[in-house]
C-alpha atoms as a PDB file:
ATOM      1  CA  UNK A   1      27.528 -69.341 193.942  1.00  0.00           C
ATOM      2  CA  UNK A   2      28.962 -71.308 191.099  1.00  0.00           C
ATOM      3  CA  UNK A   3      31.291 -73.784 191.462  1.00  0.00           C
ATOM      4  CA  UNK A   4      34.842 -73.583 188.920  1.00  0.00           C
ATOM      5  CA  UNK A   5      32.788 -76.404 186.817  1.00  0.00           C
ATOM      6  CA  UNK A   6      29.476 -74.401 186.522  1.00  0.00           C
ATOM      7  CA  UNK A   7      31.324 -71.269 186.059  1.00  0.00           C
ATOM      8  CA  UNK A   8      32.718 -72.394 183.002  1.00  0.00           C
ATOM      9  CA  UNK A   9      30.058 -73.530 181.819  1.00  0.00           C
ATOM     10  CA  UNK A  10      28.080 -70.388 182.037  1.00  0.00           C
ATOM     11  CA  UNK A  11      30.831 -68.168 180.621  1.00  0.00           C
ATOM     12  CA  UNK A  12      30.988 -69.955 177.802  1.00  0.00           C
ATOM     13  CA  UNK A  13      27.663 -70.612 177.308  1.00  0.00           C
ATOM     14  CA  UNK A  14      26.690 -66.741 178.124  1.00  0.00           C
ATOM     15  CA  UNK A  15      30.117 -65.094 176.326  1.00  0.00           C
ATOM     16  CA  UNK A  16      27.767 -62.121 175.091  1.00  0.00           C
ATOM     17  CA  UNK A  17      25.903 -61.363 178.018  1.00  0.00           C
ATOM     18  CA  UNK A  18      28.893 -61.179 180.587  1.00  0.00           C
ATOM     19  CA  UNK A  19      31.053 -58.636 178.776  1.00  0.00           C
ATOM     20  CA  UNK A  20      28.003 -56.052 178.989  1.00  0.00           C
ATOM     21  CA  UNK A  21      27.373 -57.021 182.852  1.00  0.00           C
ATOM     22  CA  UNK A  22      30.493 -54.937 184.901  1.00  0.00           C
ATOM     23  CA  UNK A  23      30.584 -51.819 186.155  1.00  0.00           C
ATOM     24  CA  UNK A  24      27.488 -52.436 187.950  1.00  0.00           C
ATOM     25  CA  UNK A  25      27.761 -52.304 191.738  1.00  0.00           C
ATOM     26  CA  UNK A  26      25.663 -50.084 193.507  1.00  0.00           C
ATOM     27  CA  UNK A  27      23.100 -49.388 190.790  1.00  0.00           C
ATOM     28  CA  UNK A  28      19.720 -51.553 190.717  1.00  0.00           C
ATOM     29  CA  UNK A  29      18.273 -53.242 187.105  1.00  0.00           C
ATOM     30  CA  UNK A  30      14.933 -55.164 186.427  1.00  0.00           C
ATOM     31  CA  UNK A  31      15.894 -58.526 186.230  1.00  0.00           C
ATOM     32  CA  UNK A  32      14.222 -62.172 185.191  1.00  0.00           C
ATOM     33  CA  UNK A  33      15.436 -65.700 186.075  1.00  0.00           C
ATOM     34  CA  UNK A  34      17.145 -67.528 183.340  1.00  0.00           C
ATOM     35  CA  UNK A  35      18.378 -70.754 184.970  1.00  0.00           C
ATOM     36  CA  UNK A  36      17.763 -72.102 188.522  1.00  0.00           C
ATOM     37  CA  UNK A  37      20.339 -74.044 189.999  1.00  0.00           C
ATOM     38  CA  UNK A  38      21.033 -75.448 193.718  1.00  0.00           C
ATOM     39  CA  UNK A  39      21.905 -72.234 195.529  1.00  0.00           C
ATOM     40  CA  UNK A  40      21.349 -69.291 193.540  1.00  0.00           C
ATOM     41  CA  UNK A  41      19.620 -68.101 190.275  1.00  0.00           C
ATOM     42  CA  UNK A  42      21.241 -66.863 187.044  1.00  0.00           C
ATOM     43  CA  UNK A  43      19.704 -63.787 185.949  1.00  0.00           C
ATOM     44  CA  UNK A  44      19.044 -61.581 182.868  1.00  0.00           C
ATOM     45  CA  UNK A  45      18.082 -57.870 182.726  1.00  0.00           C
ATOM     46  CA  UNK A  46      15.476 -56.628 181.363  1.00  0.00           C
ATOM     47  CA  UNK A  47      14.641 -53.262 180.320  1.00  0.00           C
ATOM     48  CA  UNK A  48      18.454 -52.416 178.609  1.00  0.00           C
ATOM     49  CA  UNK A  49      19.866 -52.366 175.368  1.00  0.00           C
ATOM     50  CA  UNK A  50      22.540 -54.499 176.104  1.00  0.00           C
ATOM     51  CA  UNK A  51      21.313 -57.666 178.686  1.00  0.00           C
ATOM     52  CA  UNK A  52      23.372 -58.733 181.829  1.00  0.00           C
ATOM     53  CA  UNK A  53      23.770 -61.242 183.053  1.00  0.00           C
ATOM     54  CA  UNK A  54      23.985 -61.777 186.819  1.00  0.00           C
ATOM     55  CA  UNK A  55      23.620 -64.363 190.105  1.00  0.00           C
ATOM     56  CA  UNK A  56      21.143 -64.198 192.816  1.00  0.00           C
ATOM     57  CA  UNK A  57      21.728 -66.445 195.838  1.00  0.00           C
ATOM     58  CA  UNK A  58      18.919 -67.882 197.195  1.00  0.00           C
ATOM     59  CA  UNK A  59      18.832 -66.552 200.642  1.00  0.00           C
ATOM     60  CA  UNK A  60      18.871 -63.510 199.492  1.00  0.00           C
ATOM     61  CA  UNK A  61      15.492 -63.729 197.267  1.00  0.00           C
ATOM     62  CA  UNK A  62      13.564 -62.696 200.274  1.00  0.00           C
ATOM     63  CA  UNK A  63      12.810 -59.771 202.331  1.00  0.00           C
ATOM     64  CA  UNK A  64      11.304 -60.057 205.616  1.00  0.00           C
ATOM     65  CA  UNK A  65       8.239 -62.283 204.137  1.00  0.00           C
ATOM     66  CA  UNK A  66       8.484 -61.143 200.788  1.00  0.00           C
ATOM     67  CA  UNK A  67       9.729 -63.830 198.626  1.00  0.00           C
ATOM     68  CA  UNK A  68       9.817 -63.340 195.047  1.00  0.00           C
ATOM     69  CA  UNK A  69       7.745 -65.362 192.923  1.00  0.00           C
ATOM     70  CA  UNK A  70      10.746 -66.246 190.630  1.00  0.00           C
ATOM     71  CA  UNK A  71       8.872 -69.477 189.295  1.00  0.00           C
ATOM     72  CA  UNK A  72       6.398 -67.228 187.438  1.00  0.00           C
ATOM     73  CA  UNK A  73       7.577 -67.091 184.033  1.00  0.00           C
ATOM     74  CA  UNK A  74       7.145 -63.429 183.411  1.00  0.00           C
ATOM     75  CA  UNK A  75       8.248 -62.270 186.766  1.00  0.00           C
ATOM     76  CA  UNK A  76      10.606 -59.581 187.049  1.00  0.00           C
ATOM     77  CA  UNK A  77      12.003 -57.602 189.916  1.00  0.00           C
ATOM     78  CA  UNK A  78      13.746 -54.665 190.779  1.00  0.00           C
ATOM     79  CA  UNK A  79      17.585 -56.047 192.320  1.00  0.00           C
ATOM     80  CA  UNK A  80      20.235 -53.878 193.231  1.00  0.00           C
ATOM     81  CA  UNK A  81      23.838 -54.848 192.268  1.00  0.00           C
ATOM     82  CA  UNK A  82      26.103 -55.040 195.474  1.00  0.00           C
ATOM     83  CA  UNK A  83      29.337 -57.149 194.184  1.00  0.00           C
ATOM     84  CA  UNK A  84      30.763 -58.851 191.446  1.00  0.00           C
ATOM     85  CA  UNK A  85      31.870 -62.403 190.901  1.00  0.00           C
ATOM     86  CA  UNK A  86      35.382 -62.867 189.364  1.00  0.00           C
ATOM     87  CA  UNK A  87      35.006 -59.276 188.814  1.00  0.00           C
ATOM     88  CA  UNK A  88      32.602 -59.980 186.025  1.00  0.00           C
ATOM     89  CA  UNK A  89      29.479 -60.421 187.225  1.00  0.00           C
ATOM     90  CA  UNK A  90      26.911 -58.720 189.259  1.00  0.00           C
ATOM     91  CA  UNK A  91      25.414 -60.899 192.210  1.00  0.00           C
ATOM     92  CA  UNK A  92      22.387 -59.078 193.015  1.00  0.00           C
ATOM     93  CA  UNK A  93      20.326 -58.826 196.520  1.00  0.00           C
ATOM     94  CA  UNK A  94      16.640 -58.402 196.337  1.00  0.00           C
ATOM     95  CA  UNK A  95      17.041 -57.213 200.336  1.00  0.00           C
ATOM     96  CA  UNK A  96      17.152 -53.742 201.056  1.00  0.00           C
ATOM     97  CA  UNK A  97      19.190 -54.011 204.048  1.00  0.00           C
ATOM     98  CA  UNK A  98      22.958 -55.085 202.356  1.00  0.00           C
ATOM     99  CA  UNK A  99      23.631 -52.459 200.040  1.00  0.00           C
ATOM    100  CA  UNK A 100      24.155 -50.609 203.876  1.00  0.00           C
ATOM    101  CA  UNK A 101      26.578 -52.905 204.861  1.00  0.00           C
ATOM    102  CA  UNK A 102      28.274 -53.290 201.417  1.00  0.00           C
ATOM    103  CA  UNK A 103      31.103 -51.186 202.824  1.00  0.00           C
ATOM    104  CA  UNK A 104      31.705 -53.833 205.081  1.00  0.00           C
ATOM    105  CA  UNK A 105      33.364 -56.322 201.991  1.00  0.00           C
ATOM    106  CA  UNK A 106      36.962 -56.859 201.807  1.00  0.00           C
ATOM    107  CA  UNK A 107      38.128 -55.810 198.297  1.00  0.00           C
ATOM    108  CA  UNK A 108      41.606 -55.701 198.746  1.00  0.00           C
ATOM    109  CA  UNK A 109      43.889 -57.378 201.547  1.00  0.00           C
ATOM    110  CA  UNK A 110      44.411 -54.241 203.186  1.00  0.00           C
ATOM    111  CA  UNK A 111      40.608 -54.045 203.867  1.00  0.00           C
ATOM    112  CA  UNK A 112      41.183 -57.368 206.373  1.00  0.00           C
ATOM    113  CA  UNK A 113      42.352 -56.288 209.966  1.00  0.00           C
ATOM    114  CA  UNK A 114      41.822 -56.188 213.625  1.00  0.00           C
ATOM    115  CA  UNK A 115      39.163 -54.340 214.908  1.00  0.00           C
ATOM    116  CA  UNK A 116      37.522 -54.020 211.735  1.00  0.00           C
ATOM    117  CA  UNK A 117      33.773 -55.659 211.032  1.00  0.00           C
ATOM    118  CA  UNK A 118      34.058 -57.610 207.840  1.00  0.00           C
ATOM    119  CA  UNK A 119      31.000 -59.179 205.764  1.00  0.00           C
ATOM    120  CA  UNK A 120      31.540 -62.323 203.668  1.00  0.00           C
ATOM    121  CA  UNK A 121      28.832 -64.959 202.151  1.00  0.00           C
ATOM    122  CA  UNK A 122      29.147 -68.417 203.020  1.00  0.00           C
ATOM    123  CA  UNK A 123      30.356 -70.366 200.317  1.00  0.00           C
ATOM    124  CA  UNK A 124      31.234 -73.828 201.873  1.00  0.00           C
ATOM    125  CA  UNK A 125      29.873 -75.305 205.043  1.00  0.00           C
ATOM    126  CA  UNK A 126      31.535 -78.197 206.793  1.00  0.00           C
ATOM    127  CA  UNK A 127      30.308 -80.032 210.380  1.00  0.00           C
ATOM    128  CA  UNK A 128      34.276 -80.725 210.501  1.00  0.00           C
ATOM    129  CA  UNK A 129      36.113 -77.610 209.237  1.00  0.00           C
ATOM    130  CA  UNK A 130      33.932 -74.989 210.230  1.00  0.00           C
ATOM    131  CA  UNK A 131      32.894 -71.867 206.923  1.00  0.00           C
ATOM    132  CA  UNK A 132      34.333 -70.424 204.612  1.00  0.00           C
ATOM    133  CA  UNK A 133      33.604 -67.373 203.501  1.00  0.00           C
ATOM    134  CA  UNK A 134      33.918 -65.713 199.721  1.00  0.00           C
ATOM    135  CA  UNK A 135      34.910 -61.784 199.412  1.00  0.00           C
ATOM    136  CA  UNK A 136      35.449 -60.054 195.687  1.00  0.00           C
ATOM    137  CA  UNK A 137      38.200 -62.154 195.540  1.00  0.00           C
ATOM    138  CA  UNK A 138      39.006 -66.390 196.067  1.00  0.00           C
ATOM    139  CA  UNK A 139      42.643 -64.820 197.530  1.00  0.00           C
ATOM    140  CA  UNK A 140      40.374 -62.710 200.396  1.00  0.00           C
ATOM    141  CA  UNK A 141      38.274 -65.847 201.246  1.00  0.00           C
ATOM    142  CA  UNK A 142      38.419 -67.381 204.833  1.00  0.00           C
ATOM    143  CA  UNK A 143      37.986 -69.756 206.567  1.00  0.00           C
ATOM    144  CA  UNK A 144      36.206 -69.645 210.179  1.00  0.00           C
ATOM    145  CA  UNK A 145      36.940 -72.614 212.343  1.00  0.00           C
ATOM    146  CA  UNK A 146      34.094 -74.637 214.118  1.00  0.00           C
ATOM    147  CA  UNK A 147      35.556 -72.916 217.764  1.00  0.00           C
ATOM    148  CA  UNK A 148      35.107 -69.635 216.504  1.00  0.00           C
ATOM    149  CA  UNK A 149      31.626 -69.910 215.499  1.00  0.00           C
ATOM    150  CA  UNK A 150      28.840 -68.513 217.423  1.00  0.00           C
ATOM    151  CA  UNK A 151      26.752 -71.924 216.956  1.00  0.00           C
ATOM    152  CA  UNK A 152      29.159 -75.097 216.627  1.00  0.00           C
ATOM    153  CA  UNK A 153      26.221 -77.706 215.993  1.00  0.00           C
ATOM    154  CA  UNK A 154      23.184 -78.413 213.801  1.00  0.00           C
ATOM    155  CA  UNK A 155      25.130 -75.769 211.430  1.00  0.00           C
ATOM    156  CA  UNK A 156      22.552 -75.778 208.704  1.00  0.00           C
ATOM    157  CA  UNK A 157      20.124 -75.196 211.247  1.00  0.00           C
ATOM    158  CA  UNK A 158      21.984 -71.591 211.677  1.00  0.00           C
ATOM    159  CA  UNK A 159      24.223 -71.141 208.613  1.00  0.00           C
ATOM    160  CA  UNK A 160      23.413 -71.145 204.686  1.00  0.00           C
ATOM    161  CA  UNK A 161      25.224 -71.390 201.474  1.00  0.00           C
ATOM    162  CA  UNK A 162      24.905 -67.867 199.705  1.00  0.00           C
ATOM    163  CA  UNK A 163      23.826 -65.982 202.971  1.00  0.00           C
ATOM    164  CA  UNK A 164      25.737 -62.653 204.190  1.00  0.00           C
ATOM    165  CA  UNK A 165      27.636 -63.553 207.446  1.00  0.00           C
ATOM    166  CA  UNK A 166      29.395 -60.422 209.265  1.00  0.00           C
ATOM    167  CA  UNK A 167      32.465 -61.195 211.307  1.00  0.00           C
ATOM    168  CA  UNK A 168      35.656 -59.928 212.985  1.00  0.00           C
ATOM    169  CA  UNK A 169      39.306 -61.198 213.859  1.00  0.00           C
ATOM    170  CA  UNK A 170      39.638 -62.311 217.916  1.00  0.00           C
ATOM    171  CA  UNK A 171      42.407 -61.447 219.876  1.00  0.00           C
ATOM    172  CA  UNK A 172      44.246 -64.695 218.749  1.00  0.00           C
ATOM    173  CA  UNK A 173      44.452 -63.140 214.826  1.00  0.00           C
ATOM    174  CA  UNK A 174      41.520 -65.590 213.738  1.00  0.00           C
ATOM    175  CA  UNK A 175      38.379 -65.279 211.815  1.00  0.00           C
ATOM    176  CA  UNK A 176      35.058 -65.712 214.278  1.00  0.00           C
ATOM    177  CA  UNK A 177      31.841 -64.779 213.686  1.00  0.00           C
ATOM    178  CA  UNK A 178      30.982 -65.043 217.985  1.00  0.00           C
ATOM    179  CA  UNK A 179      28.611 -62.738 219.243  1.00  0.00           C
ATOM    180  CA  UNK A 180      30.908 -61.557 221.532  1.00  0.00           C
ATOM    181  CA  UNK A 181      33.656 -61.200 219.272  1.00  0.00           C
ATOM    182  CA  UNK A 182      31.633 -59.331 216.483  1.00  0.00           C
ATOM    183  CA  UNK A 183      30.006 -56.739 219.467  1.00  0.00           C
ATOM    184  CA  UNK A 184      33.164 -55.653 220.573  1.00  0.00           C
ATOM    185  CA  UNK A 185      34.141 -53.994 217.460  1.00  0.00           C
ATOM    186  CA  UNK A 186      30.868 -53.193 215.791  1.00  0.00           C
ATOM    187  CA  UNK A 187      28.867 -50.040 216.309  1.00  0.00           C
ATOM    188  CA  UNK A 188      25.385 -49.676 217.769  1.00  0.00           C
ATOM    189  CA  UNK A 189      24.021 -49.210 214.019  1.00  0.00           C
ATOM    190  CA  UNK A 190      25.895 -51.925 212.622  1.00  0.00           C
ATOM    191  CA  UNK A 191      24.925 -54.351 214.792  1.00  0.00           C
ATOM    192  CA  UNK A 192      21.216 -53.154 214.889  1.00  0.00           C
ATOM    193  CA  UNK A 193      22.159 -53.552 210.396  1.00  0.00           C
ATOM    194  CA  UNK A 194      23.527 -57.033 211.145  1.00  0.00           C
ATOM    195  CA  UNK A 195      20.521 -59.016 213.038  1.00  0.00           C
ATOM    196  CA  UNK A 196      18.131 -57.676 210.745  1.00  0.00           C
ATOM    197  CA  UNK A 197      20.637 -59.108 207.839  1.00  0.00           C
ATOM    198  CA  UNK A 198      20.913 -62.670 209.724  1.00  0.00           C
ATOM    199  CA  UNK A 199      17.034 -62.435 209.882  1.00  0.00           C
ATOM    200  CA  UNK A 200      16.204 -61.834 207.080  1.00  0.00           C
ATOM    201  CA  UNK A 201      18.547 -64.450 205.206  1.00  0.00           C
ATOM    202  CA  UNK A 202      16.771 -66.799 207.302  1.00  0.00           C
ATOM    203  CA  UNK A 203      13.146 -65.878 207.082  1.00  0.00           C
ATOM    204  CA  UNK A 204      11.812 -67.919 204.184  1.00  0.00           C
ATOM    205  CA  UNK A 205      15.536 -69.896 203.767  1.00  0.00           C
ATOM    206  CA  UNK A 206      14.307 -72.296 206.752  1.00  0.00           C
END
């Protein structure tokens, strides 16, 4: 997702276009690529009288195989809206899987507790420091420590900037995204919701 530089950047540079994107979670708009940058796409619907503008990250511009041709200068695509960034903007998911675990994002502090499954997107990755994950909000975000990590080596091997990664607190109050930490609090569906996420994140990422 955009860094604080590249943010301002595109707000100023797309003032018109942002104040006509919110207000659009959960509903899905055709949508064409108007920049491309390291991790994710900037977007522009299509289709409406009033464009949005909006940020696809790049794991999640595949499906099981399917990867959009977004190089194709005329291609559009059907995305459905699942958050907002700075409350502003739509990020968009071309998967079909996440708008079922969309519940699953912290909006508000209260939202991050014990035995609760919580689903972030990786926004910094560090061999040293471990993740950190971005909610709605930069005062949700957290950080998961290399311990608490279900793979603790080779992390881009397993991990990617932009891609959904479900967790839970352990019994010592900390973020972990461990198998065994995650399966003790999820349910049979969500777990059965959460490999096919991983997967598919991965598929055409690596």
């Amino acid at each position: 997702m955009p860094t604080e530089e590249e943010w301002t950047e595109i707000s100023e540079s797309y003032k018109s276009r942002i104040k006509h994107s919110a207000d659009s979670v959960g509903k899905s708009f055709t949508w064409k690529v108007c920049e491309t940058k390291s991790n994710y796409y900037i977007l522009k619907s299509v289709l409406e009288k009033k464009t949005k503008l909006a940020f696809l990250p790049k794991p999640l511009a595949s499906a099981f195989g399917l990867s959009l041709q977004l190089d194709e200068e005329d291609f559009t695509f059907d995305g459905y809206v699942f958050q907002e960034y700075n409350r502003e903007v739509p990020i968009v998911t071309f998967s079909q899987l996440l708008p079922k675990l969309v519940t699953l994002i912290p909006t508000h502090l209260a939202d991050i507790q014990p035995g609760k499954l919580m689903m972030g997107f990786i926004e910094t990755i560090s061999s040293t420091h471990g993740l950190t994950l971005k909610f709605t909000s930069s005062k949700l975000n957290q950080h998961i420590a290399i311990k608490d990590m279900q793979h603790s080596a080779d992390l881009t091997d397993h991990y990617c900037i932009g891609a959904p990664l479900i967790c839970a607190m352990n019994k010592a109050g900390r973020f972990s995204c461990k198998d065994v930490v995650v399966h003790n609090v999820a349910t049979s569906e969500q777990m059965s919701l959460q490999r096919q996420t991983m997967l598919n994140a991965f598929y055409k990422v690596h």
